[in-house]
Protein backbone atom coordinates (compact mmCIF):
# COMPACT_ATOMS: atom_id res chain seq x y z
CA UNK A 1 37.45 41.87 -70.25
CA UNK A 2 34.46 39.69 -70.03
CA UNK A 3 35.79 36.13 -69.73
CA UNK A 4 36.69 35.31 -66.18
CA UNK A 5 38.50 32.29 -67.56
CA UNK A 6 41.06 35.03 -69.13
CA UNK A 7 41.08 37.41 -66.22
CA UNK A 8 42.12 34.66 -63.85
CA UNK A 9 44.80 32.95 -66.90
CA UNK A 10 46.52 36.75 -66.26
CA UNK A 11 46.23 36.75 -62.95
CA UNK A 12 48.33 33.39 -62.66
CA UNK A 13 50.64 35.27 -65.52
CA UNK A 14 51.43 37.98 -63.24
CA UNK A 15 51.70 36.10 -60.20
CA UNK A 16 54.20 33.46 -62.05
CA UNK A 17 55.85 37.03 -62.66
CA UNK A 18 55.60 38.05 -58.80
CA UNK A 19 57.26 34.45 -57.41
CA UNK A 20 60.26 35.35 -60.58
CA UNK A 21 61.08 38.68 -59.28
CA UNK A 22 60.81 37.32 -55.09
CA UNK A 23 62.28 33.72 -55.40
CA UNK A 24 65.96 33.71 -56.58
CA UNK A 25 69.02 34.18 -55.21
CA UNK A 26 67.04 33.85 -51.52
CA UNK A 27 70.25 33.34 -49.67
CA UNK A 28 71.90 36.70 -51.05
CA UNK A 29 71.53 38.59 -48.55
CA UNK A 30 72.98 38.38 -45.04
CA UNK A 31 70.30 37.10 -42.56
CA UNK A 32 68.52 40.67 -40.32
CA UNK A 33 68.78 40.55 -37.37
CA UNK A 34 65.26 40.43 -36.82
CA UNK A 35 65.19 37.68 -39.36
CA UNK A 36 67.51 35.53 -37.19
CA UNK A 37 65.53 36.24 -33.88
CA UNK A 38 62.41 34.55 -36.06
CA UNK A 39 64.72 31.87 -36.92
CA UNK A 40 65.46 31.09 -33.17
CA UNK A 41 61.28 31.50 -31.92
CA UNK A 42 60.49 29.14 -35.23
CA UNK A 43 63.07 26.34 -33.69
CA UNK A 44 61.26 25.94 -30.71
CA UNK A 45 58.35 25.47 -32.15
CA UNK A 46 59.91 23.24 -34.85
CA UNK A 47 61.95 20.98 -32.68
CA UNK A 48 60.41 21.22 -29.05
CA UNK A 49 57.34 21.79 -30.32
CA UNK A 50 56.20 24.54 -28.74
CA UNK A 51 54.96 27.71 -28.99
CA UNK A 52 54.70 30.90 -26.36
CA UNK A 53 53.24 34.08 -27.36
CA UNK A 54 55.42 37.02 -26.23
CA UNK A 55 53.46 40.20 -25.29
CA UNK A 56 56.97 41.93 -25.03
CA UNK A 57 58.50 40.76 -28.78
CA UNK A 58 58.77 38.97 -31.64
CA UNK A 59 54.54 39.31 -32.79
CA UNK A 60 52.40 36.55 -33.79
CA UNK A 61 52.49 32.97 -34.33
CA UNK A 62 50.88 33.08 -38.10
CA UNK A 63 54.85 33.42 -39.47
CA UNK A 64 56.58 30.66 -37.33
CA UNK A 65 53.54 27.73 -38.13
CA UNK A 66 53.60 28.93 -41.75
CA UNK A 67 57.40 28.34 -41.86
CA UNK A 68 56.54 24.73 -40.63
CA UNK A 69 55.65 22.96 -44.60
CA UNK A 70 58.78 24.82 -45.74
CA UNK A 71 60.87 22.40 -43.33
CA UNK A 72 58.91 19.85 -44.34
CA UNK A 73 59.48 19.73 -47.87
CA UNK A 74 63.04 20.86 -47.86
CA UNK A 75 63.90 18.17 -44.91
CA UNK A 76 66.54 19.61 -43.36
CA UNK A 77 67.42 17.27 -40.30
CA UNK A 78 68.36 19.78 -38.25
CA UNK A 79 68.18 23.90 -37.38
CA UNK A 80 71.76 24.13 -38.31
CA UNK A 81 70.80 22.35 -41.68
CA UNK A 82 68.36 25.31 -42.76
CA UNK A 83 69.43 28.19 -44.58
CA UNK A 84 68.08 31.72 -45.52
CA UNK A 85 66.08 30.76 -47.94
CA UNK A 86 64.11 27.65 -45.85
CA UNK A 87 62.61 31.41 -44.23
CA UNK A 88 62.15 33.72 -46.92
CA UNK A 89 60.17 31.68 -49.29
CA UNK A 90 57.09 32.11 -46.83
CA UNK A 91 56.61 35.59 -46.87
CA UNK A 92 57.91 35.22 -50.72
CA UNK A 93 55.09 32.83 -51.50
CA UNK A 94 52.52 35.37 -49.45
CA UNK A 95 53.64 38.04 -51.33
CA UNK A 96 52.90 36.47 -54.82
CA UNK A 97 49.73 35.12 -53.70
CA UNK A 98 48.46 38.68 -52.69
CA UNK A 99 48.01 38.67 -56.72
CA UNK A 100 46.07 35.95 -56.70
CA UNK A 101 43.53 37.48 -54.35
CA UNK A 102 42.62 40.29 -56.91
CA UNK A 103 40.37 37.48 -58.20
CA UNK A 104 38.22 38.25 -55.53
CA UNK A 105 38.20 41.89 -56.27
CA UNK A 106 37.52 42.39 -60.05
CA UNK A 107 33.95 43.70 -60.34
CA UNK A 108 35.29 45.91 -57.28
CA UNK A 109 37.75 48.03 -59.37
CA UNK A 110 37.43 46.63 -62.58
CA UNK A 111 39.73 43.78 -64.11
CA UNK A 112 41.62 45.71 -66.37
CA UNK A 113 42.77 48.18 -63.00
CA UNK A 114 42.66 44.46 -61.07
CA UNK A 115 45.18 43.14 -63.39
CA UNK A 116 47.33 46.94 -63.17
CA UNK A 117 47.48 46.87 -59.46
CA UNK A 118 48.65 43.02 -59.76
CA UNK A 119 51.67 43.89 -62.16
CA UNK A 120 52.42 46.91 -59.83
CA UNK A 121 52.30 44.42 -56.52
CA UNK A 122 54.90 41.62 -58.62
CA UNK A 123 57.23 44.78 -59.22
CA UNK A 124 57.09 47.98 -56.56
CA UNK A 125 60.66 47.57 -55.09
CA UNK A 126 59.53 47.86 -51.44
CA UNK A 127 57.26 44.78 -51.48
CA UNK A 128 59.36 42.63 -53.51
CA UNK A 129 61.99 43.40 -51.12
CA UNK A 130 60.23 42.66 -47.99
CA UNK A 131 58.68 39.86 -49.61
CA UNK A 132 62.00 38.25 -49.50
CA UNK A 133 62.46 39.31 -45.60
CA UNK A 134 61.52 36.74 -43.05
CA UNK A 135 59.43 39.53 -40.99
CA UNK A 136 55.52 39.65 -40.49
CA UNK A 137 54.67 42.17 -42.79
CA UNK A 138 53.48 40.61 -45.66
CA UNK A 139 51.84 38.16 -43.96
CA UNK A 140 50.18 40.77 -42.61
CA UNK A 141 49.07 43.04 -45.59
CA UNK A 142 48.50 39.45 -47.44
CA UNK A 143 46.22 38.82 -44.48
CA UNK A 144 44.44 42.61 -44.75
CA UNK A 145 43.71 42.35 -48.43
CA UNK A 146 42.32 38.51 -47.83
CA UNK A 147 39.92 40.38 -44.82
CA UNK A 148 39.25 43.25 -47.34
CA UNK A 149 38.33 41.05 -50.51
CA UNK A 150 35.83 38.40 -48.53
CA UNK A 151 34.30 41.43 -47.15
CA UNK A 152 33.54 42.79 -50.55
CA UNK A 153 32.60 39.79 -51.79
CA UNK A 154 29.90 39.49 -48.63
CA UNK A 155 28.95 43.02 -49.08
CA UNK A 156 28.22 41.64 -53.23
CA UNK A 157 26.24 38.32 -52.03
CA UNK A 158 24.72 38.06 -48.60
CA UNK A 159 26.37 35.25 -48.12
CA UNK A 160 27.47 34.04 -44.71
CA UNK A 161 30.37 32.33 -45.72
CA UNK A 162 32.29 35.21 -47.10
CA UNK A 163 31.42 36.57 -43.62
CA UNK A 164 33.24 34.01 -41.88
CA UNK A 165 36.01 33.76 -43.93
CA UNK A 166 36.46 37.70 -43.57
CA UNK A 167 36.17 36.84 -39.71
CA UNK A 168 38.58 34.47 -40.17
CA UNK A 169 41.25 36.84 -41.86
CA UNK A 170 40.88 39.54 -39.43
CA UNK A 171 41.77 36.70 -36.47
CA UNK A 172 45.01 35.96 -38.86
CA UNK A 173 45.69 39.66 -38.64
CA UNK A 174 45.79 40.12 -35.33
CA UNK A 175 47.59 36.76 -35.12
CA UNK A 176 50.43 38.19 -37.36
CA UNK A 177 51.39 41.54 -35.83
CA UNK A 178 49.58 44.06 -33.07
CA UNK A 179 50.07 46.49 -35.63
CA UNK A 180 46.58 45.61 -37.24
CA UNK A 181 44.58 47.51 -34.76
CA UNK A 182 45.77 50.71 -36.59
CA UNK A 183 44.03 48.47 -40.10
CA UNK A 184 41.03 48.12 -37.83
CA UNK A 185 40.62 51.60 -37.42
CA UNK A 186 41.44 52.97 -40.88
CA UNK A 187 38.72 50.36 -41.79
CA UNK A 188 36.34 52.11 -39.67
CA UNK A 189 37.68 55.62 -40.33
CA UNK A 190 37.32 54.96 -44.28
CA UNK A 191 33.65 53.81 -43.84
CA UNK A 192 32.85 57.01 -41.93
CA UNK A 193 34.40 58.95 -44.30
CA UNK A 194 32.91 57.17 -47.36
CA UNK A 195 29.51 57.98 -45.83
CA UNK A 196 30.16 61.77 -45.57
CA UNK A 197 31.49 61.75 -49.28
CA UNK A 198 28.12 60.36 -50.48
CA UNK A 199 26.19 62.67 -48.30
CA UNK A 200 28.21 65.13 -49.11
CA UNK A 201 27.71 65.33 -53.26
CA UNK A 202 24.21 64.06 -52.62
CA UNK A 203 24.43 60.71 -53.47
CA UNK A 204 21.80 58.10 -52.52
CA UNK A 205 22.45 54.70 -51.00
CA UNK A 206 21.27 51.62 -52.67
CA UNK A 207 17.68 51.04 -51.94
CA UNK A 208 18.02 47.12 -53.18
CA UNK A 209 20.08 46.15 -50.66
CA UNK A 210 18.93 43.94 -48.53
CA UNK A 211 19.95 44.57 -44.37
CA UNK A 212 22.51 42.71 -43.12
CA UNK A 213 21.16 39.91 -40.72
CA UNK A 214 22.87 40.88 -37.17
CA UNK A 215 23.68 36.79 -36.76
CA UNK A 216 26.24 36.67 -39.62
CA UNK A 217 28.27 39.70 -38.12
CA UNK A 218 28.25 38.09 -34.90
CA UNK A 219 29.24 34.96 -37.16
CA UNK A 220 32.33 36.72 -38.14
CA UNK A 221 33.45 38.15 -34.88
CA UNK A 222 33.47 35.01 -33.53
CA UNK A 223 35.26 33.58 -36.30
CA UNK A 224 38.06 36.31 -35.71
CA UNK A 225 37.56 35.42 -32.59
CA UNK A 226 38.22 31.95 -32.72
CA UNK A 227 41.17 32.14 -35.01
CA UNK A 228 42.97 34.70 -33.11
CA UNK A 229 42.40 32.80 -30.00
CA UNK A 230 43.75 29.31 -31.00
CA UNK A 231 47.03 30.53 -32.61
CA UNK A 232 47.50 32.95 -29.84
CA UNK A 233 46.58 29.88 -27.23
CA UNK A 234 49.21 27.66 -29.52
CA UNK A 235 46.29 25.48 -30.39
CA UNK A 236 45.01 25.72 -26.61
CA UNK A 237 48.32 24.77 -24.94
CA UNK A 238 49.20 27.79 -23.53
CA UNK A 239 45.75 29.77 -22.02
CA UNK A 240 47.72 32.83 -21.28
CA UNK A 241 48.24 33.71 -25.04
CA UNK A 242 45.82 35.58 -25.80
CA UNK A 243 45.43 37.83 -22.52
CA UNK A 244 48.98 38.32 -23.72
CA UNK A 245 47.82 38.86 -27.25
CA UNK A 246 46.04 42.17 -25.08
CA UNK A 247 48.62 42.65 -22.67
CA UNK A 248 50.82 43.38 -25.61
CA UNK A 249 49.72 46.97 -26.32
CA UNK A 250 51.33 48.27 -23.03
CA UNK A 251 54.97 47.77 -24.30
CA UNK A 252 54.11 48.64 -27.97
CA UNK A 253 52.50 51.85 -27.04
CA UNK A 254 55.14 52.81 -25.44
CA UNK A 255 57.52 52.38 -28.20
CA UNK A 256 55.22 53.61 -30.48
CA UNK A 257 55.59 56.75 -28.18
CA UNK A 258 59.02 57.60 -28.91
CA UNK A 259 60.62 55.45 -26.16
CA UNK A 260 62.90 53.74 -29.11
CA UNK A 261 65.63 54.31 -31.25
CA UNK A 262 63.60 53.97 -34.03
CA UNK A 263 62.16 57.52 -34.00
CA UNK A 264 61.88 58.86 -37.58
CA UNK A 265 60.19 62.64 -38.74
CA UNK A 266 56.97 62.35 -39.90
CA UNK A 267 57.48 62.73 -43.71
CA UNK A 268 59.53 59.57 -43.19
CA UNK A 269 57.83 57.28 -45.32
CA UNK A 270 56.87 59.78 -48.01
CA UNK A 271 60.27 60.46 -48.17
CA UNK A 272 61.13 56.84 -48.70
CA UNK A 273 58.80 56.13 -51.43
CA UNK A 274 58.71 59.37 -53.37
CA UNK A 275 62.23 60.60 -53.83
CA UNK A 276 65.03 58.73 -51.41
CA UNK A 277 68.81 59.60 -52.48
CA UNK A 278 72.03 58.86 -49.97
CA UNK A 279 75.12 60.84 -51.29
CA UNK A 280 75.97 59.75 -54.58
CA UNK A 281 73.85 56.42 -54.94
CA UNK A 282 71.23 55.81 -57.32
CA UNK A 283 67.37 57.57 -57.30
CA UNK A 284 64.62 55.37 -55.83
CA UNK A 285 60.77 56.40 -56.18
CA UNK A 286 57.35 54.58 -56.29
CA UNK A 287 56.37 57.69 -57.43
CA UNK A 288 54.24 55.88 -60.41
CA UNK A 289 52.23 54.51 -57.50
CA UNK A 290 51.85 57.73 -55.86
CA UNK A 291 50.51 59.57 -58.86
CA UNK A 292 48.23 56.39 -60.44
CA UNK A 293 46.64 56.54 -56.66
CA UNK A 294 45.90 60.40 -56.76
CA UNK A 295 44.39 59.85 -59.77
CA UNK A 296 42.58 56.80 -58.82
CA UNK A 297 40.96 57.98 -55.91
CA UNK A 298 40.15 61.68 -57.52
CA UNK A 299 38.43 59.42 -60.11
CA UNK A 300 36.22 57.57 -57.46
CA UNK A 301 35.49 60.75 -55.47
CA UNK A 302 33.75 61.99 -58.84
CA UNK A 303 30.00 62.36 -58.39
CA UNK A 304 29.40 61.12 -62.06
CA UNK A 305 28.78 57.36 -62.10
CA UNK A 306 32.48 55.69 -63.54
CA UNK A 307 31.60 52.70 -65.31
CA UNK A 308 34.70 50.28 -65.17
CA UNK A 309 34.77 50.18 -61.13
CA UNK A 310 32.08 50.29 -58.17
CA UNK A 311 32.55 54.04 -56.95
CA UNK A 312 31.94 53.13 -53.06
CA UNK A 313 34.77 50.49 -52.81
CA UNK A 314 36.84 52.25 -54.10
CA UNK A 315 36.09 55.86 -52.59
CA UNK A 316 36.38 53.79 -49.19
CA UNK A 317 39.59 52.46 -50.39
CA UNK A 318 41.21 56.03 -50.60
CA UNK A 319 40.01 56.88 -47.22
CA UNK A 320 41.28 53.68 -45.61
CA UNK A 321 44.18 54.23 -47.43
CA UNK A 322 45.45 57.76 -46.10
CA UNK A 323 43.93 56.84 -42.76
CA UNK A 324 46.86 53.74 -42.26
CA UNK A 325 49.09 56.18 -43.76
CA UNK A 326 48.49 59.27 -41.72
CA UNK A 327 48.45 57.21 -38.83
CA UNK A 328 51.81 55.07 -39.41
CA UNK A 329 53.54 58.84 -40.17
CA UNK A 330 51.97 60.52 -36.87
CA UNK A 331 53.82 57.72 -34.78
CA UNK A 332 57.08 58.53 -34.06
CA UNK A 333 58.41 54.48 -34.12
CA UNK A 334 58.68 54.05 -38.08
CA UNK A 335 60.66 51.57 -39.37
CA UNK A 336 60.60 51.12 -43.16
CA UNK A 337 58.38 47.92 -43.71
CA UNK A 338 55.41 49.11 -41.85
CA UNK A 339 54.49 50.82 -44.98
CA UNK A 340 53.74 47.69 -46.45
CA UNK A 341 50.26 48.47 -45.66
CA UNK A 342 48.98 51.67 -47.10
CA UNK A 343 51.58 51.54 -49.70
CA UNK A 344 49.54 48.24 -50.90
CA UNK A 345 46.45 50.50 -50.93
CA UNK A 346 48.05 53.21 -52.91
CA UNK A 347 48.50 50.07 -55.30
CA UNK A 348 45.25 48.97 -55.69
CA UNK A 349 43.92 52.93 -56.22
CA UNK A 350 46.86 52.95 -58.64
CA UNK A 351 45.23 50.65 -60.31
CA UNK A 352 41.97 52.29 -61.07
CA UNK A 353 44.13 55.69 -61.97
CA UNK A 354 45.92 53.85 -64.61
CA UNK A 355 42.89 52.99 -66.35
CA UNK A 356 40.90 55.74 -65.74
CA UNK A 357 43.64 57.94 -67.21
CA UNK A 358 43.86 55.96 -70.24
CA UNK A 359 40.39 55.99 -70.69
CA UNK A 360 40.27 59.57 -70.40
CA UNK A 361 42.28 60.25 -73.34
CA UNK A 362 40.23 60.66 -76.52
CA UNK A 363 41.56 59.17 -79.47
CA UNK A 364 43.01 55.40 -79.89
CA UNK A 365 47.11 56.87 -80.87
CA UNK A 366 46.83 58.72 -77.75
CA UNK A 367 45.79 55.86 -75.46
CA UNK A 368 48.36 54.08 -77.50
CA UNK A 369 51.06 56.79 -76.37
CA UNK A 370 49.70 57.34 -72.80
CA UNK A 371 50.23 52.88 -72.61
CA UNK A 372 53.90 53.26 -73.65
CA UNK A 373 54.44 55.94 -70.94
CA UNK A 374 53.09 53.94 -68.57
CA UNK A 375 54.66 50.69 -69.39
CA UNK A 376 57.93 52.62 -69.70
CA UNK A 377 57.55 53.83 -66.05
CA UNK A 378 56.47 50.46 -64.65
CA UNK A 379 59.70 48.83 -66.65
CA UNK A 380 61.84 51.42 -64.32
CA UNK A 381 59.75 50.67 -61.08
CA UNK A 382 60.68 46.66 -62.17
CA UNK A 383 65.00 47.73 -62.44
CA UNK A 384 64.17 49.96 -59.25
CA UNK A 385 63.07 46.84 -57.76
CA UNK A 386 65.73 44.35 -59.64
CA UNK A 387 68.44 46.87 -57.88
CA UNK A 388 67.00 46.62 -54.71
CA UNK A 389 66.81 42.73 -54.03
CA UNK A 390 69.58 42.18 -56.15
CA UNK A 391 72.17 44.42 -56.81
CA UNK A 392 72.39 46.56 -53.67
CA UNK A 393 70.27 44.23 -51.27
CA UNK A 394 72.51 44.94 -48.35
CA UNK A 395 73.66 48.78 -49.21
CA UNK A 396 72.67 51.33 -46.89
CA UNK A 397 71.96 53.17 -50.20
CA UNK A 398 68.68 51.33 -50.65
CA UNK A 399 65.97 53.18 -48.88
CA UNK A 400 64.57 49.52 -48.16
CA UNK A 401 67.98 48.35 -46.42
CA UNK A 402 67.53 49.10 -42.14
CA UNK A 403 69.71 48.07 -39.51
CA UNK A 404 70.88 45.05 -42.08
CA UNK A 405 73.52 42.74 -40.99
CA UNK A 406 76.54 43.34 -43.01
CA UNK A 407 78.46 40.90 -45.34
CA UNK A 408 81.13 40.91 -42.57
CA UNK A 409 79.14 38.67 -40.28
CA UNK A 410 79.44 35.93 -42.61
CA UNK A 411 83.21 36.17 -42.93
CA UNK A 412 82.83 35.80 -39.21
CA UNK A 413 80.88 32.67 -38.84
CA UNK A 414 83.82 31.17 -42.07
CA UNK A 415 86.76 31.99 -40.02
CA UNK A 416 84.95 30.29 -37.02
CA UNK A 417 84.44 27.36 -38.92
CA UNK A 418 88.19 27.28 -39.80
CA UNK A 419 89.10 27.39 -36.21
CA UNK A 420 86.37 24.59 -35.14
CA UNK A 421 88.31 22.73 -37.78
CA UNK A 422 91.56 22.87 -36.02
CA UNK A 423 89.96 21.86 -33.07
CA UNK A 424 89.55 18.51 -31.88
CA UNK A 425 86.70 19.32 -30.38
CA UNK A 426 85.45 20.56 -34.23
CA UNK A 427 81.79 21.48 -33.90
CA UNK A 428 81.55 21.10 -30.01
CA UNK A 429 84.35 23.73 -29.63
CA UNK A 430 83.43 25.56 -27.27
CA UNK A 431 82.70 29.42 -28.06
CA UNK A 432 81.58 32.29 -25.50
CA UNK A 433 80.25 35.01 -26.72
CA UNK A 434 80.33 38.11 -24.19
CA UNK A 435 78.14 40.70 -25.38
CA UNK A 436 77.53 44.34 -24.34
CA UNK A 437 73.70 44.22 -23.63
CA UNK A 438 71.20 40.75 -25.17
CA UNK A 439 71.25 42.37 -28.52
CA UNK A 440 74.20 39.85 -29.88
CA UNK A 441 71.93 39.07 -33.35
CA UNK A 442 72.28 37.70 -35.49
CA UNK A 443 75.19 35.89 -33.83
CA UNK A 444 73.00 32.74 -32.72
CA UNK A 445 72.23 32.43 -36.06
CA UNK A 446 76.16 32.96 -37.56
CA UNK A 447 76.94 30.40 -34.97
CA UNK A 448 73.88 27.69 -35.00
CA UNK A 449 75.93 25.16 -36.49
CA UNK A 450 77.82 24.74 -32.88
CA UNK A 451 77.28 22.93 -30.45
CA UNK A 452 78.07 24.69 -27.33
CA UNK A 453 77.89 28.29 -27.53
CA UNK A 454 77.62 30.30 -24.31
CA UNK A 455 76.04 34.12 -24.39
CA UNK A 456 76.93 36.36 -21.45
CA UNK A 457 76.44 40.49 -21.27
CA UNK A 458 79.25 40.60 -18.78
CA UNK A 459 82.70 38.93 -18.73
CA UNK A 460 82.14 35.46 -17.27
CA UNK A 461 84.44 34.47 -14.06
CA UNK A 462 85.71 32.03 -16.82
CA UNK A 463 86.33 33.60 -19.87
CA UNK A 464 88.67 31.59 -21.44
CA UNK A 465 86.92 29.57 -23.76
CA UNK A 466 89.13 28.26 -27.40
CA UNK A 467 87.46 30.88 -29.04
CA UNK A 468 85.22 34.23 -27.95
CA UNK A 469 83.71 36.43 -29.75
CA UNK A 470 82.83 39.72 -27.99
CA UNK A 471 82.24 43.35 -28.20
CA UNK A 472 85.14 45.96 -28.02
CA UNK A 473 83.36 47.11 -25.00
CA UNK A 474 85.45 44.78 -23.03
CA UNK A 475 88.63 44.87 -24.84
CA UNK A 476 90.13 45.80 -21.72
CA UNK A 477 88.79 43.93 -19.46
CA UNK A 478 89.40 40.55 -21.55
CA UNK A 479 92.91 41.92 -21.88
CA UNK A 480 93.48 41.75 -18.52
CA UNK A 481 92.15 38.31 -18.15
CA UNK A 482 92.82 36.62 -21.30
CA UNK A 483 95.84 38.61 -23.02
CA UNK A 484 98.12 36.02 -21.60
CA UNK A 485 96.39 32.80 -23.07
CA UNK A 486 94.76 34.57 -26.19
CA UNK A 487 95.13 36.25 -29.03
CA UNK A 488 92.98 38.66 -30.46
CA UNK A 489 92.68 37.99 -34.08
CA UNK A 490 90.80 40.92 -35.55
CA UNK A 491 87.35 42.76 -36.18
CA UNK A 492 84.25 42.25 -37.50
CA UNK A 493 81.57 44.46 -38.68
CA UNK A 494 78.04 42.97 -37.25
CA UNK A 495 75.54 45.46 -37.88
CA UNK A 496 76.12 49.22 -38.97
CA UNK A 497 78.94 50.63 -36.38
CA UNK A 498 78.78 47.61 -34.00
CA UNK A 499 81.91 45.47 -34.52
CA UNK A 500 83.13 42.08 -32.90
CA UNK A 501 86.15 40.96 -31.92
CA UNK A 502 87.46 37.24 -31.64
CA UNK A 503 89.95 35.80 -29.36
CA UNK A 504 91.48 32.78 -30.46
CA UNK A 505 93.73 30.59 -27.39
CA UNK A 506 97.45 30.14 -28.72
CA UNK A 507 97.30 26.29 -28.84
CA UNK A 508 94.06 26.58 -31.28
CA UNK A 509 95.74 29.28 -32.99
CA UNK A 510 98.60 27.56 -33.66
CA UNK A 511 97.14 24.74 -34.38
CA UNK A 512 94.82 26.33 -36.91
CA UNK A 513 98.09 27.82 -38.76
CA UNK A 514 99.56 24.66 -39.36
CA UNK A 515 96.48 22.97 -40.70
CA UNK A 516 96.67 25.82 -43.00
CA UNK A 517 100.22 25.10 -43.76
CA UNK A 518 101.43 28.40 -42.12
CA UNK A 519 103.59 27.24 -39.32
């Protein structure tokens, strides 16, 4: 493929592809948990216009000021005026546009294993699904491959300005999520090892290239620098940010100890992406990926010279690659998007192992064959991933579904507004919500279209609000003090085994049955 003018027309192909599989139907899916906290730290920014890095929670600015142009071109007057999918496009839009940076990388693994690893990113079930998920992940891996691909393209041409711009990238990393220090050093782990490899088969190292001038790295530090600084600082409105941005790694490490609930066995993730089955629900693998990246990487740790791709990216590549991943599986803390990451660099050395196998086989039918096979197997990884997003987006079945709010919640927040209807109050009803510990999400976000919503993790000394919503923790208690002025009108499932309950006073109650035409 020697035209760049066609490489980059397939590119935009497959990326048109990526934004088809991660753009409909955005509102599907009950809003995470996690997802509604970003909500809430995105409308103080939006409306108040301000910003304060948390060292405790919540990561990085980047995904909050890139939600900003989404508000702006949708116009929603208000927070309660935006829906799920005012959020999701972001990290949707990220998500396609990591196959737009392959442009950058063609003469790195070749175009025809560029243009592989691109269809592989638009389908692999795990990114299109957290590519719909208003989290920082993808912003984050979008960010990594960005860092990755200017610093190839520096390493190809001297030139200072891909320098900076990598510089730049790395500042947007660690302006995304603290997780990037373990990129940072699966970087520098894969250079090390990419060194032994070529000492090791007795390779030499390019005698025609120039050194690199000490000024541009310090060029690109202090472009990371920079970046990291102002978005952490809120554009230099709030100096603490980033001491914060440092003083962050105290609560994560701890967490990342084991002090969570979010403790998983090490084989977690390879569990999750090879071969993931709950009861009698459907298969899931990526196990294409898996075995295209063996392959890949066995092909660049060859001591023969490979034509289609440069052997030293790519060797690197693998060795960054199970660095992030043996890393991520030796923490204990695993939750499923945070292998985002390596699973992107499996992609990439899938890639190269799709190619390379096909160009290992000898005669044209068999090529032929081996193309079938392997477009067969990426058609399943596309239904894997049409299932996932689609079909069972909110199942526990789907190894990609984690702590997800459940349908429920949004009967909740329906039968509210019923109630706020038979109010004459309507939307400045007031509601309390009493609440076992501060971990009431995604209520605020159920409820942002009120006007007066109180939270409390204890019975308030008045609790008798037209309507509360609170745990069954207090049942009792609320029976004691309400019972004779309430009525509790039933359950709701919130999250996976955490309920609600709603109390409803008689004169609302009644007067929501007759505007129903029951009484």
């Amino acid at each position: 493929m020697k035209s760049p003018v066609t490489y980059l027309a397939l590119l935009l192909l497959v990326a048109a592809g990526a934004l088809a599989f991660r753009l409909p139907r955005l509102a599907d899916r009950p809003m995470h948990a996690d997802e509604a906290v970003q909500a809430a730290v995105f409308r103080t920014l939006w409306l108040e216009g301000r910003y304060v890095y948390n060292p405790e929670e919540f990561h990085g600015p980047t995904l909050p000021y890139a939600t900003l142009p989404s508000v702006w071109i949708s116009g929603p007057a208000t927070f309660a005026q935006t829906g799920e999918a005012t959020y999701r496009v972001v990290p949707a839009l990220f998500g396609a546009g990591l196959v737009l940076l392959l442009w950058l990388l063609g003469d790195a693994v070749g175009k025809p294993a560029a243009l592989c690893a691109g269809v592989l990113t638009a389908i692999s079930p795990a990114l299109v699904f957290y590519s719909r998920d208003y989290i920082h992940e993808t912003l984050l891996v979008f960010f990594t491959l960005a860092a990755i691909a200017a610093g190839w393209r520096y390493a190809r041409s001297g030139k200072p300005a891909w320098c900076l711009a990598a510089g730049a990238c790395v500042g947007l990393m660690q302006a995304t999520k603290e997780t990037c220090v373990l990129v940072y050093l699966a970087m520098g782990i894969g250079l090390a090892c990419a060194a032994g490899w070529r000492w090791l088969v007795g390779e030499s190292p390019r005698s025609d290239r120039p050194a690199t001038p000490r000024w541009h790295l310090a060029a690109g530090l202090a472009a990371a620098i920079l970046v990291a600084v102002t978005l952490l600082s809120s554009f230099f409105t709030n100096p603490r940010g980033p001491m914060d941005g440092l003083l962050t790694y105290l609560p994560w490490l701890t967490r990342a100890g084991g002090q969570t609930p979010h403790v998983h066995p090490w084989n977690y993730y390879l569990h999750v992406l090879a071969w993931w089955r709950v009861g009698d629900g459907p298969l899931w693998s990526e196990g294409l990926v898996l075995g295209l990246a063996a392959v890949g990487f066995a092909a660049a740790l060859l001591p023969s010279r490979v034509p289609f791709f440069a052997a030293p990216f790519v060797r690197w590549l693998g060795f960054y690659t199970l660095a992030l991943a043996a890393m991520y599986s030796a923490l204990p803390y695993k939750t499923p998007w945070c292998l985002l990451g390596f699973l992107h660099g499996m992609i990439l050395l899938a890639g190269v192992g799709a190619v390379a196998l096909v160009r290992a086989v000898p005669t044209l039918p068999l090529k032929g064959c081996l193309s079938l096979v392997l477009l067969a197997a990426a058609g399943q990884l596309a239904w894997q991933s049409y299932r996932a997003s689609y079909v069972l987006a909110a199942d526990p079945r789907n190894p990609y579904v984690y702590a997800q709010t459940l349908p429920d919640a949004a009967r909740l927040a329906g039968d509210v507004e019923q109630l706020a209807a038979a109010s004459p109050d309507g939307r400045r009803v007031l509601i309390h919500v009493v609440w076992q510990d501060a971990y009431y999400w995604p209520l605020p976000w159920c409820l942002r279209g009120f006007e007066r919503v109180g939270y409390w993790t204890g019975v308030p000394d008045d609790p008798g609000a037209p309507i509360v919503i609170s745990s069954p923790r207090f049942d009792a208690a609320l029976t004691e003090r309400i019972d004779s002025t309430h009525l509790m009108t039933g359950y709701y499932g919130v999250r996976p085994n955490v309920l609600a309950q709603v109390w409803v006073r008689m004169d609302l109650w009644e007067a929501h049955l007759r505007r129903l035409g029951r009484l």
